[in-house]
Protein backbone atom coordinates (compact mmCIF):
# COMPACT_ATOMS: atom_id res chain seq x y z
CA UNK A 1 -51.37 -9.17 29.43
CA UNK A 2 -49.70 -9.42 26.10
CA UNK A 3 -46.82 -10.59 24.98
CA UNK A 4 -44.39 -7.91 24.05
CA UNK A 5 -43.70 -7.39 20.30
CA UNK A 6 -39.78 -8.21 19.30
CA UNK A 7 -37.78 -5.16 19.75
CA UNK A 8 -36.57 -3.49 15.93
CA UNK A 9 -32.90 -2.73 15.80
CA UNK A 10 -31.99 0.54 17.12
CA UNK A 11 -29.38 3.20 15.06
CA UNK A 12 -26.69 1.93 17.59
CA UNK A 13 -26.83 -1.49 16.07
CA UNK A 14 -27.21 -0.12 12.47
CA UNK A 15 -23.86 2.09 12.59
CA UNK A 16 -22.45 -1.13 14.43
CA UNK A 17 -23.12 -3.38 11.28
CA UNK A 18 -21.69 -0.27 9.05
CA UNK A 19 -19.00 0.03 11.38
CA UNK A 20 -18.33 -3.70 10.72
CA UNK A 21 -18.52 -4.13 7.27
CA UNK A 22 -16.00 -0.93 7.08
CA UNK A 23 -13.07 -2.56 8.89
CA UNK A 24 -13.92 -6.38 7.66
CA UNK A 25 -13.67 -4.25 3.74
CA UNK A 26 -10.26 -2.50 5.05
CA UNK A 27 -9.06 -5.49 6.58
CA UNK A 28 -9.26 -7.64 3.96
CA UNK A 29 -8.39 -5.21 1.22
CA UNK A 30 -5.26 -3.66 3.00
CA UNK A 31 -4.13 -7.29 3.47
CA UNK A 32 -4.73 -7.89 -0.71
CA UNK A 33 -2.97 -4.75 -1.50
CA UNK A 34 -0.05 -5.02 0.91
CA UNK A 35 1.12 -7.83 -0.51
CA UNK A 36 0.22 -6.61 -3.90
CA UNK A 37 2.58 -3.87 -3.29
CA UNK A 38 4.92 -5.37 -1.00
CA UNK A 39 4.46 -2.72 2.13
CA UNK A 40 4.75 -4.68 5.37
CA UNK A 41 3.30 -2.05 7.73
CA UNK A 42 0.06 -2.28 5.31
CA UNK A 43 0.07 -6.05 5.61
CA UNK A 44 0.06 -5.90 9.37
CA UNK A 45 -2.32 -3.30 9.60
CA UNK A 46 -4.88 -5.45 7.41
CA UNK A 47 -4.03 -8.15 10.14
CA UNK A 48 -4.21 -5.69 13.38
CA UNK A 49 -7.36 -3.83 12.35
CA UNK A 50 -9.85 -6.67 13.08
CA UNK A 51 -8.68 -7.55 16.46
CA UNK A 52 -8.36 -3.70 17.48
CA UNK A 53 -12.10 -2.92 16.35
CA UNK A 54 -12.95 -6.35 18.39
CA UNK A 55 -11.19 -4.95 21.80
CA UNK A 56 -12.94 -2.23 21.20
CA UNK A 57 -16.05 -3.04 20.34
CA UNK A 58 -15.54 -5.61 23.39
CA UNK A 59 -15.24 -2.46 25.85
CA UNK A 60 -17.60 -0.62 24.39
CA UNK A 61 -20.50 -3.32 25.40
CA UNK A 62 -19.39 -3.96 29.07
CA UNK A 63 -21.94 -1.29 30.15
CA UNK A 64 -24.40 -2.90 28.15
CA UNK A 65 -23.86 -6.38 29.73
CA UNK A 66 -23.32 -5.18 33.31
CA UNK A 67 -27.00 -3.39 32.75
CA UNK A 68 -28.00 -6.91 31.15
CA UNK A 69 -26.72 -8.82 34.08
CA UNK A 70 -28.32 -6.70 36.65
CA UNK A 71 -31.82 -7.09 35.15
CA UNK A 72 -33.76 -9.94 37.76
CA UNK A 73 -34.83 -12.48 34.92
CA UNK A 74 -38.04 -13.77 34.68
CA UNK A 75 -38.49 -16.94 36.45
CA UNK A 76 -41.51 -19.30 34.56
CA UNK A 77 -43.35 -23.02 33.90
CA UNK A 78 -42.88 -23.84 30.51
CA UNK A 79 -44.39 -26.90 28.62
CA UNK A 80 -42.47 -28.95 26.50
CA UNK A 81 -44.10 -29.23 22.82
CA UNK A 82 -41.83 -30.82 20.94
CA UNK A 83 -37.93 -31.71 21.10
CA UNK A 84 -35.73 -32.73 18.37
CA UNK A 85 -32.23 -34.31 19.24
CA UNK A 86 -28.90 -33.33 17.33
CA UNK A 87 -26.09 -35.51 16.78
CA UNK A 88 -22.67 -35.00 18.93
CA UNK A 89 -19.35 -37.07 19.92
CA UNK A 90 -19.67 -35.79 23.63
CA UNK A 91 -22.26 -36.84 26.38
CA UNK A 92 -24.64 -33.90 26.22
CA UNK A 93 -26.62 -34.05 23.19
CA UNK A 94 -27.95 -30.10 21.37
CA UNK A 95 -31.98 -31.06 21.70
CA UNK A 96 -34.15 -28.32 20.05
CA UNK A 97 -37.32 -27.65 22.27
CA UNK A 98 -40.34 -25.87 21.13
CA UNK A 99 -42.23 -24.71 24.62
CA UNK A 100 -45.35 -22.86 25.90
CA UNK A 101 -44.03 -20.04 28.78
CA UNK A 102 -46.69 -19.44 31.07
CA UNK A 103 -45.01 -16.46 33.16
CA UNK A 104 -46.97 -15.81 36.35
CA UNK A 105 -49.17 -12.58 35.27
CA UNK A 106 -48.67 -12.67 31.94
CA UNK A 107 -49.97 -14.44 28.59
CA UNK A 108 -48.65 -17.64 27.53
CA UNK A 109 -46.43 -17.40 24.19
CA UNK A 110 -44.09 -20.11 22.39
CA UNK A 111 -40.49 -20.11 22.38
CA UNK A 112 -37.67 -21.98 20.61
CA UNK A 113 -34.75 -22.30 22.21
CA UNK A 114 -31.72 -25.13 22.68
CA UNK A 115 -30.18 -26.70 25.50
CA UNK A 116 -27.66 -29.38 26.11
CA UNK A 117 -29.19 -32.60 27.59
CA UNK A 118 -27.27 -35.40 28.95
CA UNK A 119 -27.92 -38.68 27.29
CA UNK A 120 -29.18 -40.54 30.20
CA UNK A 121 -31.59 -37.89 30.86
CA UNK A 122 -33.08 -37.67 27.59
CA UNK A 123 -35.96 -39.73 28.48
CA UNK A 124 -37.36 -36.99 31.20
CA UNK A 125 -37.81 -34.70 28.50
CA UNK A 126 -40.69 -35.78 26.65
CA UNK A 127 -43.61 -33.33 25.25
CA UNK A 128 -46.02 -32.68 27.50
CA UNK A 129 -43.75 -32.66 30.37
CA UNK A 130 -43.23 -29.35 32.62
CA UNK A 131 -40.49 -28.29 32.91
CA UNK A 132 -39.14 -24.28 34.44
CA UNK A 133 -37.48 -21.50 32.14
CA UNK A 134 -35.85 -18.52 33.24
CA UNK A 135 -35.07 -15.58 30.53
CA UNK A 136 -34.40 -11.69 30.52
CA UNK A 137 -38.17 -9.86 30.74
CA UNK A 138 -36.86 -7.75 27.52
CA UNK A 139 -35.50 -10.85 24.94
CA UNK A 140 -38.10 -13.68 25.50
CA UNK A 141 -36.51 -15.84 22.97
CA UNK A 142 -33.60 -16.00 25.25
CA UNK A 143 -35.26 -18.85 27.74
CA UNK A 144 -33.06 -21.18 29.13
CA UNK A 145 -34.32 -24.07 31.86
CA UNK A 146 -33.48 -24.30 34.97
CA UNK A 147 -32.21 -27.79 36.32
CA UNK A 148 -31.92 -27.42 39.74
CA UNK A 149 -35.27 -26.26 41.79
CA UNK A 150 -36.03 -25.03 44.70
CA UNK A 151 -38.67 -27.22 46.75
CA UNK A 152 -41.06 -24.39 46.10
CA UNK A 153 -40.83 -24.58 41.75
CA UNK A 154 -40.63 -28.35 42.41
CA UNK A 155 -43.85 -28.47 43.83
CA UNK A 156 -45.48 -25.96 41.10
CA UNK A 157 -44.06 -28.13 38.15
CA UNK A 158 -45.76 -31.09 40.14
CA UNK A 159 -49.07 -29.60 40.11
CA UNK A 160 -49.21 -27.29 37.03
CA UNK A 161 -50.89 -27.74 34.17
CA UNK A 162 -50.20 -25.55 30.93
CA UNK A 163 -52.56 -25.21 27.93
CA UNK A 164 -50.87 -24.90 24.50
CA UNK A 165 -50.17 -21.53 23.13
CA UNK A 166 -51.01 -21.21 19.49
CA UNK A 167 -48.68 -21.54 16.86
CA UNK A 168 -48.56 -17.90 16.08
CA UNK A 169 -47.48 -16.71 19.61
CA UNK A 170 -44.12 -18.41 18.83
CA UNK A 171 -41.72 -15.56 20.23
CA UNK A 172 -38.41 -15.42 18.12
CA UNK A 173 -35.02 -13.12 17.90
CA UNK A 174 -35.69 -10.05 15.55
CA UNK A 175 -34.22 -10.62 12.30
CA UNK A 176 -31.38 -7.67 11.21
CA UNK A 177 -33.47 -7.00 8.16
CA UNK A 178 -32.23 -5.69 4.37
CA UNK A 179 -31.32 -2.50 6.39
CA UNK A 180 -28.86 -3.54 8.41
CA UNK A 181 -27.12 -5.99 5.66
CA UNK A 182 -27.14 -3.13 3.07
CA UNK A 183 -25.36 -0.97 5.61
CA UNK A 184 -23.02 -3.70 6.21
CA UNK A 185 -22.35 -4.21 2.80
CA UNK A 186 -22.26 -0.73 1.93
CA UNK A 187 -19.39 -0.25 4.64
CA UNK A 188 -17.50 -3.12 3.32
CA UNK A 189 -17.30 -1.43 -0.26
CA UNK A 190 -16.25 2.08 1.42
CA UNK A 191 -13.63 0.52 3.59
CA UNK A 192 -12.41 -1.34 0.38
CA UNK A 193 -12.75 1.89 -1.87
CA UNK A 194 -10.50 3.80 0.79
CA UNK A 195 -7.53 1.41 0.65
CA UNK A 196 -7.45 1.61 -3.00
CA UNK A 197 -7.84 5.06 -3.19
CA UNK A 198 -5.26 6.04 -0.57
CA UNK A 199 -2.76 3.53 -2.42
CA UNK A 200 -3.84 3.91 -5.83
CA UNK A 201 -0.55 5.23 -6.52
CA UNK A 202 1.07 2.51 -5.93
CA UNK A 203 -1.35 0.15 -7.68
CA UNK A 204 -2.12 1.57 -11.04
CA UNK A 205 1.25 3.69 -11.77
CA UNK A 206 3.22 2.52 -14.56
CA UNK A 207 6.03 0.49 -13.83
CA UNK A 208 8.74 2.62 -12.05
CA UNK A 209 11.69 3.75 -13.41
CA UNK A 210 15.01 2.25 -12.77
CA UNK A 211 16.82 3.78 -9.85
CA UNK A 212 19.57 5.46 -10.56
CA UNK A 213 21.60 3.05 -7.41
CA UNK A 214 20.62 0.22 -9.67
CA UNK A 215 22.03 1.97 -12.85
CA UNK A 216 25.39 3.01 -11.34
CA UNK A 217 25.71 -0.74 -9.55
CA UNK A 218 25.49 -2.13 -13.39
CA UNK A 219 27.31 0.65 -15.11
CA UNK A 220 31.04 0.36 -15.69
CA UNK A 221 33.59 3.20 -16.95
CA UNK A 222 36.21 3.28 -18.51
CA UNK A 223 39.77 5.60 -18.92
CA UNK A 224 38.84 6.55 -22.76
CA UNK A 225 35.58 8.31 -21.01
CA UNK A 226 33.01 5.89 -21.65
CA UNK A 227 30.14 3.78 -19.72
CA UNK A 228 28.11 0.23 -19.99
CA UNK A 229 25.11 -0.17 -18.74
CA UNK A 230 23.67 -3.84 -18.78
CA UNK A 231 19.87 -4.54 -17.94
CA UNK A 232 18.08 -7.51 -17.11
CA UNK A 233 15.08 -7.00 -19.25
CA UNK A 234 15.33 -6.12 -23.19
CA UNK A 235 15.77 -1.89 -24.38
CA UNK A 236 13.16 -2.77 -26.77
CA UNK A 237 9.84 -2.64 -24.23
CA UNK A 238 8.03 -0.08 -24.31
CA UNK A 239 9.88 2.52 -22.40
CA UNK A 240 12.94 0.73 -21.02
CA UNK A 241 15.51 2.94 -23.40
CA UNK A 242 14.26 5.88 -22.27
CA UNK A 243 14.25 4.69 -18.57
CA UNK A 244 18.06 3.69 -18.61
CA UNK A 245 18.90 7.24 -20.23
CA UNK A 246 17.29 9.16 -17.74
CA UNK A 247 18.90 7.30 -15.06
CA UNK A 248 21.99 7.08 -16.37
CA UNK A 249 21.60 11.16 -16.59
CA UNK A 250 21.42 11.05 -12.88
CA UNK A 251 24.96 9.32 -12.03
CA UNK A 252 26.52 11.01 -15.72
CA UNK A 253 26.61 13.87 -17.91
CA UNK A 254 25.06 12.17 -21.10
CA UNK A 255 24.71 15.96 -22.94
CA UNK A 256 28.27 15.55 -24.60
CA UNK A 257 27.93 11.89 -25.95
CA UNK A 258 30.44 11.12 -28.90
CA UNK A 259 28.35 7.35 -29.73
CA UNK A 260 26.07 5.43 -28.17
CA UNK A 261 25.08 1.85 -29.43
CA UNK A 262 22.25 -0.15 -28.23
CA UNK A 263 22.37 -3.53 -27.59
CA UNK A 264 19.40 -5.92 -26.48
CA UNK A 265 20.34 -6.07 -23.29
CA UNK A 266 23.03 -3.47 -23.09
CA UNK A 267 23.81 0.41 -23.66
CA UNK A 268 27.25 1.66 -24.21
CA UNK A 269 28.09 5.46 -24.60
CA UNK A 270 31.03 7.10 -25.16
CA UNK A 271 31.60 10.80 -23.66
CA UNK A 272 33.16 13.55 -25.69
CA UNK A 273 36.34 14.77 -24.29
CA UNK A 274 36.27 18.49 -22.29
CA UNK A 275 38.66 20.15 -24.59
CA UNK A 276 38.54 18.04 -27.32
CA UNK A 277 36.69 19.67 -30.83
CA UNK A 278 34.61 16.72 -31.98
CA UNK A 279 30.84 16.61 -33.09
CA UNK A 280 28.54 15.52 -29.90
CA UNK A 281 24.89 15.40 -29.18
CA UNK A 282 23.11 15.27 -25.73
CA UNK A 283 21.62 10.99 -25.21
CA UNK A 284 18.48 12.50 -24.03
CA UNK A 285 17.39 13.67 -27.47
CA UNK A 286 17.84 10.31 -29.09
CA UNK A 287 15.05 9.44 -30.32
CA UNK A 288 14.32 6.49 -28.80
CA UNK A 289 11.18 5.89 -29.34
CA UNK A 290 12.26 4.58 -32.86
CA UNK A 291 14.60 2.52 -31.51
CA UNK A 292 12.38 -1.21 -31.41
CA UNK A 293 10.75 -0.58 -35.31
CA UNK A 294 13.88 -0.05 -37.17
CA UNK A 295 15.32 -2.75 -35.51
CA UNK A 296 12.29 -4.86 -36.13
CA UNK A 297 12.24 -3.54 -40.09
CA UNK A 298 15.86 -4.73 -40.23
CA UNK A 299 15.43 -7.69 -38.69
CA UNK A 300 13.15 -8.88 -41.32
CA UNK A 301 14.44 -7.31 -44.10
CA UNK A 302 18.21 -7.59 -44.28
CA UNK A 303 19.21 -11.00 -45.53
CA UNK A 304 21.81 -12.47 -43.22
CA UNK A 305 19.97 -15.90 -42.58
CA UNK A 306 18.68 -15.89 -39.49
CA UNK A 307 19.71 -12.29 -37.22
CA UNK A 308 21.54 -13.21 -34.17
CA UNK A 309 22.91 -9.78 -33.23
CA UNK A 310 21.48 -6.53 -33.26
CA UNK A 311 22.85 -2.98 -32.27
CA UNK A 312 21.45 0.15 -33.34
CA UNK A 313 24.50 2.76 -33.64
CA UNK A 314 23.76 6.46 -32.70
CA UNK A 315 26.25 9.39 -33.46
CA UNK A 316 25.60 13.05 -33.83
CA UNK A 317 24.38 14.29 -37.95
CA UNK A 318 24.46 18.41 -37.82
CA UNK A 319 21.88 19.47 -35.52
CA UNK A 320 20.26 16.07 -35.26
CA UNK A 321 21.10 12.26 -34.30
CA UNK A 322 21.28 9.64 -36.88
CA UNK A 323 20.70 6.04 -36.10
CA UNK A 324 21.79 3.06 -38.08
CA UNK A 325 21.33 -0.74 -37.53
CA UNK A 326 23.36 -3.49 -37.57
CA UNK A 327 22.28 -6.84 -37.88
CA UNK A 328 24.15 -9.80 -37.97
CA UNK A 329 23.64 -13.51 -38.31
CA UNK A 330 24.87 -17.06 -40.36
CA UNK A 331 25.53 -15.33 -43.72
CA UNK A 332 27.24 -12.34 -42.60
CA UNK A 333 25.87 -8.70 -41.42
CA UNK A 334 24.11 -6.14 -42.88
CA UNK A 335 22.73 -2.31 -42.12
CA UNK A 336 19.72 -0.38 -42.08
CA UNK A 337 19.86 3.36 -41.79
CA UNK A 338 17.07 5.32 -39.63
């Protein structure tokens, strides 16, 4: 008889190594992102997802291994070839054996396997000596020997005698193949690819707007009908004025605005009376997004020595708003209009 060629992997264990690689690429980029983003429930979940597919995956092979364990092994003489002894800190010592399996009724084939040996019985095993192997009938490179015989296999190992198997019968595990790391690979960029696209949002939005809660907790009114609203980052970047008016539009009614005057850190605004007949403009069509050059042309143009202060001063002009900047430093102030 012949020895039976290495089973290929099946599509069961080809989804199972997609399967894999998508929750080890979820796992780990859920985890990233989570704390990228700051979202707790994603961080666990990047945590909880391994050991849930493992559970799983744990359940879904008891049928499997109960059908495993109720398969009678093969029971066979083996020859020992060669042996090579590992290193270790403990009293058994990882020997690598190369043997020749001579099952009863079937052709001889070699096998590497490893097994634990203690150190005082490391001169028993020498090649040449017979030895007995048991393994499943279906994974031959599973052999593992058997140390305690029966009287019957004691007698058969004391009268055998095994002829080498060639070289090229050597029996080994069948490797998972390009196939089965592409697909894990390939599941590992998909489970990745879904986490970012599910919280893309989140990722690659500009930076949000200021909340109108944190507006109102740093905006202060006054009597005369006027508010402050201090910031912890400079008006100038790109956006930030525009960001503090809208949000101070959603705790005040900026559309009757006698003055406003911008400040590095600060905008103050001062609210046209109900009744009273005075020039206004809404804040919301300042134009704002002049606001950082003509403060950086007067900066470097007016000579005051070197500008300490800076406000940019914006009341209503007819139908339109007109800006003007004041700068001031060591040799006294000066203005630039807009």
């Amino acid at each position: 008889m012949s020895v039976p060629a290495p089973a290929r992997l099946g599509p069961v264990a080809l989804v199972r190594g997609l399967l894999a690689g998508i929750v080890i690429g979820t796992a780990l980029c859920a985890f990233v992102v989570g704390i990228i983003i700051e979202y707790v429930p994603l961080i666990i979940a990047g945590l909880g997802l391994p050991l849930v597919y493992g559970i799983l995956l744990y359940l879904a092979g008891a049928p499997r291994r109960a059908r495993e364990a109720a398969v009678v092994p093969v029971v066979a003489l083996a020859k020992i070839e060669s042996l090579r002894a590992g290193g270790t800190e403990t009293g058994d010592v990882p020997v690598d054996f190369v043997l020749t399996v001579a099952p009863d009724g079937a052709a001889t084939h070699r096998v590497e396997i490893q097994h634990g040996v203690n150190l005082v019985d490391i001169p028993n095993h020498r090649p040449g000596n017979i030895i007995v192997v048991q393994y499943p009938p279906d994974r031959l490179w599973k052999a593992k020997i058997v140390e305690r015989l029966s009287p019957e296999w004691e007698r058969r190992v004391a009268e055998a005698s095994i002829e080498s198997a060639p070289e090229s019968s050597l029996v080994q595990e069948p490797p998972e193949g390009c196939l089965s790391g592409g697909l894990t690979l390939l599941g590992l960029l998909l489970g990745a690819a879904l986490v970012l696209f599910l919280f893309r949002a989140e990722l690659f939005a500009p930076e949000a707007p200021a909340r109108a809660e944190e507006i109102q907790s740093s905006m202060t009114t006054s009597s005369s009908g006027s508010a402050t609203v201090t910031v912890d980052q400079s008006l100038l970047g790109e956006g930030e004025l525009r960001r503090v008016i809208d949000a101070l539009a959603r705790t005040a009614d900026v559309s009757r605005v006698i003055t406003a005057v911008v400040e590095e850190r600060r905008l103050t605004v001062v609210f046209a009376p109900t009744d009273a007949q005075v020039p206004w403009f809404d804040l919301r069509a300042m134009a704002v997004d002049r606001v950082p050059a003509l403060v950086k042309k007067a900066t470097t143009t007016i000579d005051v020595g070197s500008p300490q202060t800076w406000q940019v001063i914006a009341v209503p002009f007819g139908a339109d708003v007109s800006l003007r900047v004041i700068v001031t430093g060591p040799d006294g102030s000066g203005s630039l209009p807009g």
